[in-house]
C-alpha atoms as a PDB file:
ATOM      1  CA  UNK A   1      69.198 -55.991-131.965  1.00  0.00           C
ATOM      2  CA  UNK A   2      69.513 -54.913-128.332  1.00  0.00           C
ATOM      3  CA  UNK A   3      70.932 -51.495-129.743  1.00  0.00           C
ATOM      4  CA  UNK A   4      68.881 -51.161-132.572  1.00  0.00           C
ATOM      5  CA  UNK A   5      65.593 -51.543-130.167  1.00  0.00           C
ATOM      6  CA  UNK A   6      67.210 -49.165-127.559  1.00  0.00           C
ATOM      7  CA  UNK A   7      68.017 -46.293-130.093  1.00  0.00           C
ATOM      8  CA  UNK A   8      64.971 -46.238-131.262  1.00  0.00           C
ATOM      9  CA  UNK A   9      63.319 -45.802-128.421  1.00  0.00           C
ATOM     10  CA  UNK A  10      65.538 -43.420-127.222  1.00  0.00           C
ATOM     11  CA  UNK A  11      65.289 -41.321-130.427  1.00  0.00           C
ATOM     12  CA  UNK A  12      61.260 -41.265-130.463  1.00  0.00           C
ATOM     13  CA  UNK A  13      61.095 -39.933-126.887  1.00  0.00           C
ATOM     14  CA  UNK A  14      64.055 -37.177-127.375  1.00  0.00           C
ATOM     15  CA  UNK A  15      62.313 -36.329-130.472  1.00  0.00           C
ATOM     16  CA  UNK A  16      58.961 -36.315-129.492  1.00  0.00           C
ATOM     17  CA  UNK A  17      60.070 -34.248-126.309  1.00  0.00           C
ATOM     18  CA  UNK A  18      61.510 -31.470-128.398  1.00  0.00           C
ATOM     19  CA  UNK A  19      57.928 -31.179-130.051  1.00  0.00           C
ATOM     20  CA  UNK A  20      56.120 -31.189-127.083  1.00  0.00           C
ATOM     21  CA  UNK A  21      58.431 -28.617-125.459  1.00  0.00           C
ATOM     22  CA  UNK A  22      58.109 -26.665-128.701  1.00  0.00           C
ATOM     23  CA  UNK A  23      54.813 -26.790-129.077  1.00  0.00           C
ATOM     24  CA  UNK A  24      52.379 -26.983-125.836  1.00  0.00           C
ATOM     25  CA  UNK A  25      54.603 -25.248-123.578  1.00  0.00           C
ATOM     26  CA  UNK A  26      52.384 -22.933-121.907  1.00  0.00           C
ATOM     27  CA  UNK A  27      49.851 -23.803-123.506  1.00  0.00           C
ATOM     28  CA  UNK A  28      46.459 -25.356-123.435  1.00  0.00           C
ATOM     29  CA  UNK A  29      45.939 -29.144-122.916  1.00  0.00           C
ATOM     30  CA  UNK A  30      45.008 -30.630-126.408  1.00  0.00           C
ATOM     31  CA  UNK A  31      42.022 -33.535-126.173  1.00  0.00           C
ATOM     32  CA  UNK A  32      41.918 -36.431-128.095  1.00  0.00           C
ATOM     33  CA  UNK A  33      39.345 -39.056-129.005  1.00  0.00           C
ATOM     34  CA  UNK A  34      36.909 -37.818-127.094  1.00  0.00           C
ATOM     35  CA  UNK A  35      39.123 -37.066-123.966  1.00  0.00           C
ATOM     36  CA  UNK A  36      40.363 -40.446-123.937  1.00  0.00           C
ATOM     37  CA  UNK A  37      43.820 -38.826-124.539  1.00  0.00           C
ATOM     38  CA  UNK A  38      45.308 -35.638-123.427  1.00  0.00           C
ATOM     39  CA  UNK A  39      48.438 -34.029-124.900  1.00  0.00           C
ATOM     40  CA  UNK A  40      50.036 -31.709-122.230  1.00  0.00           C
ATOM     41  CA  UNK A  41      53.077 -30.674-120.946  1.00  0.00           C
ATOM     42  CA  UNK A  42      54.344 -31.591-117.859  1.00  0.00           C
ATOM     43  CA  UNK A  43      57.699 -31.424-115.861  1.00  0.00           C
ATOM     44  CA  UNK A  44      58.234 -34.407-113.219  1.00  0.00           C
ATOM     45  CA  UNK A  45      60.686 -34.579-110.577  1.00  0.00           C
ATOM     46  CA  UNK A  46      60.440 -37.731-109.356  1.00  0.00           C
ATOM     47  CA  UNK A  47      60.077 -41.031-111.285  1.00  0.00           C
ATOM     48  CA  UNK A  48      58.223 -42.712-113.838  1.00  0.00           C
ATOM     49  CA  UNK A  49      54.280 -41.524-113.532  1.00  0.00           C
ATOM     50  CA  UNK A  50      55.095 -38.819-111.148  1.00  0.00           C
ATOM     51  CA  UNK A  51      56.084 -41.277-108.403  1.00  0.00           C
ATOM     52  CA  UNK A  52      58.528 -40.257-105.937  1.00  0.00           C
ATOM     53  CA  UNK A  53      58.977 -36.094-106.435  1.00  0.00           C
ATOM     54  CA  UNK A  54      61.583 -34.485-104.694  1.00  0.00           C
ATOM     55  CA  UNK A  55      64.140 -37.571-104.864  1.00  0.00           C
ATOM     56  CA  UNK A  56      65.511 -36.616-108.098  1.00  0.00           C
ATOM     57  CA  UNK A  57      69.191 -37.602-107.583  1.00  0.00           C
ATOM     58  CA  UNK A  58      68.392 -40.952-105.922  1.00  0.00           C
ATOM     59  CA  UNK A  59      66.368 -41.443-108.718  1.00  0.00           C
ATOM     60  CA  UNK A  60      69.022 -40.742-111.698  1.00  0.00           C
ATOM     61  CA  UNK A  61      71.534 -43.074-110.251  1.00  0.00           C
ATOM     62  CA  UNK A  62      69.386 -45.399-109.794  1.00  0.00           C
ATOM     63  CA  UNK A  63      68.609 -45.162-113.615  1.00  0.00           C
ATOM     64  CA  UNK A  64      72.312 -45.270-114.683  1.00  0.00           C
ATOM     65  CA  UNK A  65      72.633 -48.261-112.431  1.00  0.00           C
ATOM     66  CA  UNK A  66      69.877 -50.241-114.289  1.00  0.00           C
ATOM     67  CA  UNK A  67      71.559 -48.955-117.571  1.00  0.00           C
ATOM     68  CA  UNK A  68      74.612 -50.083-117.118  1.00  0.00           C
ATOM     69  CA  UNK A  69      73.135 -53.615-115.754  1.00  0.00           C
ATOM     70  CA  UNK A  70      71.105 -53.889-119.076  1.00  0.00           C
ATOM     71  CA  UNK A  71      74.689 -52.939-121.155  1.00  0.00           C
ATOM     72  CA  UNK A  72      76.525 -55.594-118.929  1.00  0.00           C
ATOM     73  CA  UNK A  73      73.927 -58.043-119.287  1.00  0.00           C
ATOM     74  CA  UNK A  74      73.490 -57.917-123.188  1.00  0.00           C
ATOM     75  CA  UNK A  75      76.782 -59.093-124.009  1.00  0.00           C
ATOM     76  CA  UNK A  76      76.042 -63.056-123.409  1.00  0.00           C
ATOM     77  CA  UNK A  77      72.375 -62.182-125.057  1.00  0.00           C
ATOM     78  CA  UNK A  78      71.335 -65.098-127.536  1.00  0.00           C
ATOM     79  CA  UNK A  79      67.634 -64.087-127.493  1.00  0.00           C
ATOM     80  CA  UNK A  80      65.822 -62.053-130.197  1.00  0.00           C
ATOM     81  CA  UNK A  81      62.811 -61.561-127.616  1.00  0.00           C
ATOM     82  CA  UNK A  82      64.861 -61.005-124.918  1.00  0.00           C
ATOM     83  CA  UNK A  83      67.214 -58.429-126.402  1.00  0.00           C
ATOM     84  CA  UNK A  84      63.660 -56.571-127.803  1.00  0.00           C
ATOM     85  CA  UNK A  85      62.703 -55.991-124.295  1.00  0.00           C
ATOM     86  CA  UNK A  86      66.154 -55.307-122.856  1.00  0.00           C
ATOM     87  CA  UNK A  87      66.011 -52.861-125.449  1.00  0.00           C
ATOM     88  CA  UNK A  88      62.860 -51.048-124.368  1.00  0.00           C
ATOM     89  CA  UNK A  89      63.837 -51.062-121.275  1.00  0.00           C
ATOM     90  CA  UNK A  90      67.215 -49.434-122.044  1.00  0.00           C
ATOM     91  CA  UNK A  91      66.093 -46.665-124.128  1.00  0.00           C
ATOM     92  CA  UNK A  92      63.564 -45.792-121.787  1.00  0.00           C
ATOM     93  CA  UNK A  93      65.945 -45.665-119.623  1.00  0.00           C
ATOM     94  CA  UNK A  94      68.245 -43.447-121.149  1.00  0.00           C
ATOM     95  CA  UNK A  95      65.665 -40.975-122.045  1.00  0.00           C
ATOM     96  CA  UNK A  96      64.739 -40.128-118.591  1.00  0.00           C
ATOM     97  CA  UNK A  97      68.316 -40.066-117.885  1.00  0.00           C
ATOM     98  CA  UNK A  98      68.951 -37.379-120.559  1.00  0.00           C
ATOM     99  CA  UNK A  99      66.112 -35.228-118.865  1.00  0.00           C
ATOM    100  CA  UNK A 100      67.407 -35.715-115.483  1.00  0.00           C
ATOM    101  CA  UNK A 101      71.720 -34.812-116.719  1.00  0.00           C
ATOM    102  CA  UNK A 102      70.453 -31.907-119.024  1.00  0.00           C
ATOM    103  CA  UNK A 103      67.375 -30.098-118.205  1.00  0.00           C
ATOM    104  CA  UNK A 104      66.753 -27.611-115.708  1.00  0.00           C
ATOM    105  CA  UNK A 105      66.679 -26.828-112.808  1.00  0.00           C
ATOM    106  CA  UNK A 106      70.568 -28.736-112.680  1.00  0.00           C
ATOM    107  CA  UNK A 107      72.330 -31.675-113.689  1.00  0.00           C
ATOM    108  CA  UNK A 108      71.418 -34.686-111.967  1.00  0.00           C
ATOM    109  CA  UNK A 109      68.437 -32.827-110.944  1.00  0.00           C
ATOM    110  CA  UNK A 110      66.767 -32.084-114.306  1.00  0.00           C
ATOM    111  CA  UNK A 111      63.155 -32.658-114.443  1.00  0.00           C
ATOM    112  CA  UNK A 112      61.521 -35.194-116.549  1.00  0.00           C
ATOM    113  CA  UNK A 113      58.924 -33.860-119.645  1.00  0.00           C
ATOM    114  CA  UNK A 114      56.039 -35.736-119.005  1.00  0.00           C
ATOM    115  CA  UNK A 115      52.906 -35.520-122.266  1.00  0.00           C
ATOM    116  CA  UNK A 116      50.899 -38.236-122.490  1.00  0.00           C
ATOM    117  CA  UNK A 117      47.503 -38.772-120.427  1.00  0.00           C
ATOM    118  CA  UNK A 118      44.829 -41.013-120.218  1.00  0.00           C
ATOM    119  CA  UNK A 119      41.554 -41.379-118.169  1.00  0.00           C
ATOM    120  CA  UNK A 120      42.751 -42.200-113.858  1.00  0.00           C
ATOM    121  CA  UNK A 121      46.495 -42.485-114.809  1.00  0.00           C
ATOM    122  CA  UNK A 122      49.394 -40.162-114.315  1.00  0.00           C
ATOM    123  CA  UNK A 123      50.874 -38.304-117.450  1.00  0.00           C
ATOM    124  CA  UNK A 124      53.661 -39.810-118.881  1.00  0.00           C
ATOM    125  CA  UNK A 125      56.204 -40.154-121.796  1.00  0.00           C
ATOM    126  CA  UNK A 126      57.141 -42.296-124.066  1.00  0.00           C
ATOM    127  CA  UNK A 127      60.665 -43.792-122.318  1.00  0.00           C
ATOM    128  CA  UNK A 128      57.915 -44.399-119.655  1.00  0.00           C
ATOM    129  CA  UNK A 129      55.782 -46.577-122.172  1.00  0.00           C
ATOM    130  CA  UNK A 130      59.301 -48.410-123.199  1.00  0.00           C
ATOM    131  CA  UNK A 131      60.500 -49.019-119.519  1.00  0.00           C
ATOM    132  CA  UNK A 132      57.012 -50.881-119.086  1.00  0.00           C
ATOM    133  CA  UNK A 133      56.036 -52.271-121.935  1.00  0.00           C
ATOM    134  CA  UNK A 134      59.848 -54.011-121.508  1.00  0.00           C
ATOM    135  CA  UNK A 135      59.070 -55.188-118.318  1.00  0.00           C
ATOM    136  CA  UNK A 136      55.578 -56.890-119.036  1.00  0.00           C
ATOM    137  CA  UNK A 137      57.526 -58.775-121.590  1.00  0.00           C
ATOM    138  CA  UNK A 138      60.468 -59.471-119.422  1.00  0.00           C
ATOM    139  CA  UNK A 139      57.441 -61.468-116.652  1.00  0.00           C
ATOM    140  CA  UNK A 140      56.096 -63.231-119.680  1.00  0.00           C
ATOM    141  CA  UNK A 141      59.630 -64.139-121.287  1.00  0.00           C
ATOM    142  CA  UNK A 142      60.434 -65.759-117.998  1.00  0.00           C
ATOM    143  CA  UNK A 143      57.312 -67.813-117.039  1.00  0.00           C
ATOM    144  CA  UNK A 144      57.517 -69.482-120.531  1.00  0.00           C
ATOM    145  CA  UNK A 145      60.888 -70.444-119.123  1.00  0.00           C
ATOM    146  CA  UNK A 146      63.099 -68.904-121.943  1.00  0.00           C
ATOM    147  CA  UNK A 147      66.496 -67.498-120.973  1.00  0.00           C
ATOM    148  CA  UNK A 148      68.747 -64.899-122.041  1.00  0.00           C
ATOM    149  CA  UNK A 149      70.858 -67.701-124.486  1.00  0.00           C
ATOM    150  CA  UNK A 150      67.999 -68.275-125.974  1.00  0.00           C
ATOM    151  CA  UNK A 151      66.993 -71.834-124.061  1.00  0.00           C
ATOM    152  CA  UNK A 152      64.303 -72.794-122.346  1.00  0.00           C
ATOM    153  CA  UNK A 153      63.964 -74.154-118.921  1.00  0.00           C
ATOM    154  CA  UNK A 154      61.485 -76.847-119.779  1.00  0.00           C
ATOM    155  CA  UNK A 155      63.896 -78.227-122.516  1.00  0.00           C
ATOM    156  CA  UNK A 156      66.804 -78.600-120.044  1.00  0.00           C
ATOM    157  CA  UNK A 157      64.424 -80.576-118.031  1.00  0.00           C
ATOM    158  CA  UNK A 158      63.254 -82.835-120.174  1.00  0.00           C
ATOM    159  CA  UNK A 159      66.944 -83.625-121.968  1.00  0.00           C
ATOM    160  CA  UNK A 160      68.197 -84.452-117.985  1.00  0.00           C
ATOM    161  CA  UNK A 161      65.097 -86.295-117.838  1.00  0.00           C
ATOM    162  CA  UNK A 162      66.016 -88.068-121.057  1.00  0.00           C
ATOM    163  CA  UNK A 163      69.527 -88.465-119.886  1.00  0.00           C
ATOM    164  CA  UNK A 164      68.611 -90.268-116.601  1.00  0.00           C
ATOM    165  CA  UNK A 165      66.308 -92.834-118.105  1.00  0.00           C
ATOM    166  CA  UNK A 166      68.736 -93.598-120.892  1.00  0.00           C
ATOM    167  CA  UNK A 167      71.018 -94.218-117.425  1.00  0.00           C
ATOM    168  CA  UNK A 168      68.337 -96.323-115.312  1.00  0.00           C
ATOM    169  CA  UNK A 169      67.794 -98.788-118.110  1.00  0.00           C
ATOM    170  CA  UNK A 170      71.912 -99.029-119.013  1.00  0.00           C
ATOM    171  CA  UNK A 171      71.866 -99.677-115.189  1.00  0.00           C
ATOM    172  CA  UNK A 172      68.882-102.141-115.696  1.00  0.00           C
ATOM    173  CA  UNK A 173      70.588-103.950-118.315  1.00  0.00           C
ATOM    174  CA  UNK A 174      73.846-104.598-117.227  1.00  0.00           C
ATOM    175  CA  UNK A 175      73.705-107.082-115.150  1.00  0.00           C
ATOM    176  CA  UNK A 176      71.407-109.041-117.883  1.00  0.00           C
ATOM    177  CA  UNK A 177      74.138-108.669-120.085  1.00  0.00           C
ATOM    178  CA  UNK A 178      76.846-109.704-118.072  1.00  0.00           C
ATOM    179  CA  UNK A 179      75.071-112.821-116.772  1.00  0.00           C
ATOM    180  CA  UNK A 180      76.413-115.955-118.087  1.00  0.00           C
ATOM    181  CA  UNK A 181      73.917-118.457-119.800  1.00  0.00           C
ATOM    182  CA  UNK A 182      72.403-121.259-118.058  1.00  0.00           C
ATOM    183  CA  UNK A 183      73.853-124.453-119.142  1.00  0.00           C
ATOM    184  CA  UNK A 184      72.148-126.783-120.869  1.00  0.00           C
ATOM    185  CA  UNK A 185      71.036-129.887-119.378  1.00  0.00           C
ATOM    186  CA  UNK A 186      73.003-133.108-120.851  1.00  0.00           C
ATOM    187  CA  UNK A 187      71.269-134.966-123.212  1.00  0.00           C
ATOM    188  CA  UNK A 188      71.278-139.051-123.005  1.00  0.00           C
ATOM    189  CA  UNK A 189      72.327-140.659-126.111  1.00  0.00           C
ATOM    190  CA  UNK A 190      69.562-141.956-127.939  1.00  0.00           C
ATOM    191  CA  UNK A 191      69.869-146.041-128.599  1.00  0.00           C
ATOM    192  CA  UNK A 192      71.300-147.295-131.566  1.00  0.00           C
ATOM    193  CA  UNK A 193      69.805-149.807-133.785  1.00  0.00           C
ATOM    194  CA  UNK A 194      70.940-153.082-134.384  1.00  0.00           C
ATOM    195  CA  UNK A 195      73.414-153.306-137.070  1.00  0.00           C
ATOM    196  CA  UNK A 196      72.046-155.834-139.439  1.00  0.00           C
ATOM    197  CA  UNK A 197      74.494-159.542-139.935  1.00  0.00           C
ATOM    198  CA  UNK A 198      76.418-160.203-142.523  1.00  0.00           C
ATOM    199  CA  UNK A 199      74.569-160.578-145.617  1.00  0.00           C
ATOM    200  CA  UNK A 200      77.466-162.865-147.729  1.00  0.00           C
ATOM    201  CA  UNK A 201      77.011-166.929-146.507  1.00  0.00           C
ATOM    202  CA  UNK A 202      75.588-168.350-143.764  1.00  0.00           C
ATOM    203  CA  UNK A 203      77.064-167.993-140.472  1.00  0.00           C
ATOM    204  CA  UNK A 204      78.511-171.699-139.432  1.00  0.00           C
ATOM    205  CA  UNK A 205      76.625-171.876-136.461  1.00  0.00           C
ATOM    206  CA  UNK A 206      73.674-171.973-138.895  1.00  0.00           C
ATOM    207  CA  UNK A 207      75.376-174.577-140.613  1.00  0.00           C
ATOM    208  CA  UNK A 208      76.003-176.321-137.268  1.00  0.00           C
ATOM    209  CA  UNK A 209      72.205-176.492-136.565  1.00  0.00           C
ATOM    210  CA  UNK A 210      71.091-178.472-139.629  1.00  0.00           C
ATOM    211  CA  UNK A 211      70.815-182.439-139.468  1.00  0.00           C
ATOM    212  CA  UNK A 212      72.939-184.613-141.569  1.00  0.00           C
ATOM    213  CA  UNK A 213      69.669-185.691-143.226  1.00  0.00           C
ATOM    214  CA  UNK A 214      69.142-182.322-144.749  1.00  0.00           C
ATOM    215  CA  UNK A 215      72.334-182.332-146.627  1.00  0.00           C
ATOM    216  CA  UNK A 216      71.305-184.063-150.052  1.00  0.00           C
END
């Protein structure tokens, strides 16, 4: 997706560049919607929005530095948001570049076509639009805490969270399980009844107790 996103960009500002070159060189600044938007064409030295004329060299090596740190950086990429605005930024990126190795005045110094302007801004292009349109989503990827694999920071928190709770209470209830039971207190055999006499014939000391006079 990374180079999908970065080709495209990269082919809608060469292409659109060609036009402009083609067509408004020399010529008269076209107004849009009302003068909201200007179409004109413009060659820039320096870098993005005219910032920084007459360092055009510090400026292109500085652009195939960030290039080649977005290229080394996409190869762990796991996010589909991320590798969008990676993208952007890349193609922008390269667009510029392409200006500053092949255009005149020389290579490495090439100047930049600039054709877009709006109301109190500079004129720009559209690798300039992809350049910042991928940073403002590279400041809001990262303060919702999602990272290049395609985690977020606020779920790695919460599952070491998880992890030392689940610890604490093993801790808590080890030594509960491994205590041994009280024992139980002895308990004092409960009386037994009296077993009942023999029920066959009298017992001679019964017979011992009567009188003479009761035997008939």
């Amino acid at each position: 997706m990374l180079a999908a996103v970065a080709v495209l960009a990269l082919a809608a500002d060469i292409v659109t560049k060609m036009i402009v070159v083609a067509t408004l060189q020399g010529e008269e600044p076209i107004r849009l919607l009302g003068g909201l938007l200007t179409l004109r064409e413009t060659r820039n030295s320096g870098a993005a929005f005219s910032i920084g004329t007459g360092y055009t060299v510090v400026f292109t090596l500085i652009a195939s530095g960030v290039v080649v740190a977005i290229i080394w950086t996409g190869r762990n990429l796991r996010s589909l948001p991320w590798a969008i605005c990676l993208g952007l930024m890349l193609g922008g990126a390269l667009g510029n570049l392409v200006d500053r190795m092949f255009r005149a005045p020389a290579p490495l110094k090439g100047h930049v076509v600039d054709w877009i302007q709006v109301p109190n801004w500079p004129v720009f292009n559209l690798a300039d639009s992809a350049v910042v349109c991928g940073g403002v989503l590279a400041v809001l990827l990262a303060a919702r805490g999602l990272q290049l694999d395609g985690t977020r920071i606020a779920d790695d928190k919460d599952e070491a969270g998880d992890g030392g709770e689940g610890g604490g209470e093993s801790a808590k209830t080890a030594p509960e399980s491994s205590a041994e039971p009280e024992s139980a207190e002895p308990k004092s055999p409960e009386p037994k009844s009296p077993e009942p006499g023999p029920s066959g014939p009298e017992s001679s000391g019964e017979r011992d107790a009567r009188t003479p006079g009761d035997e008939s």
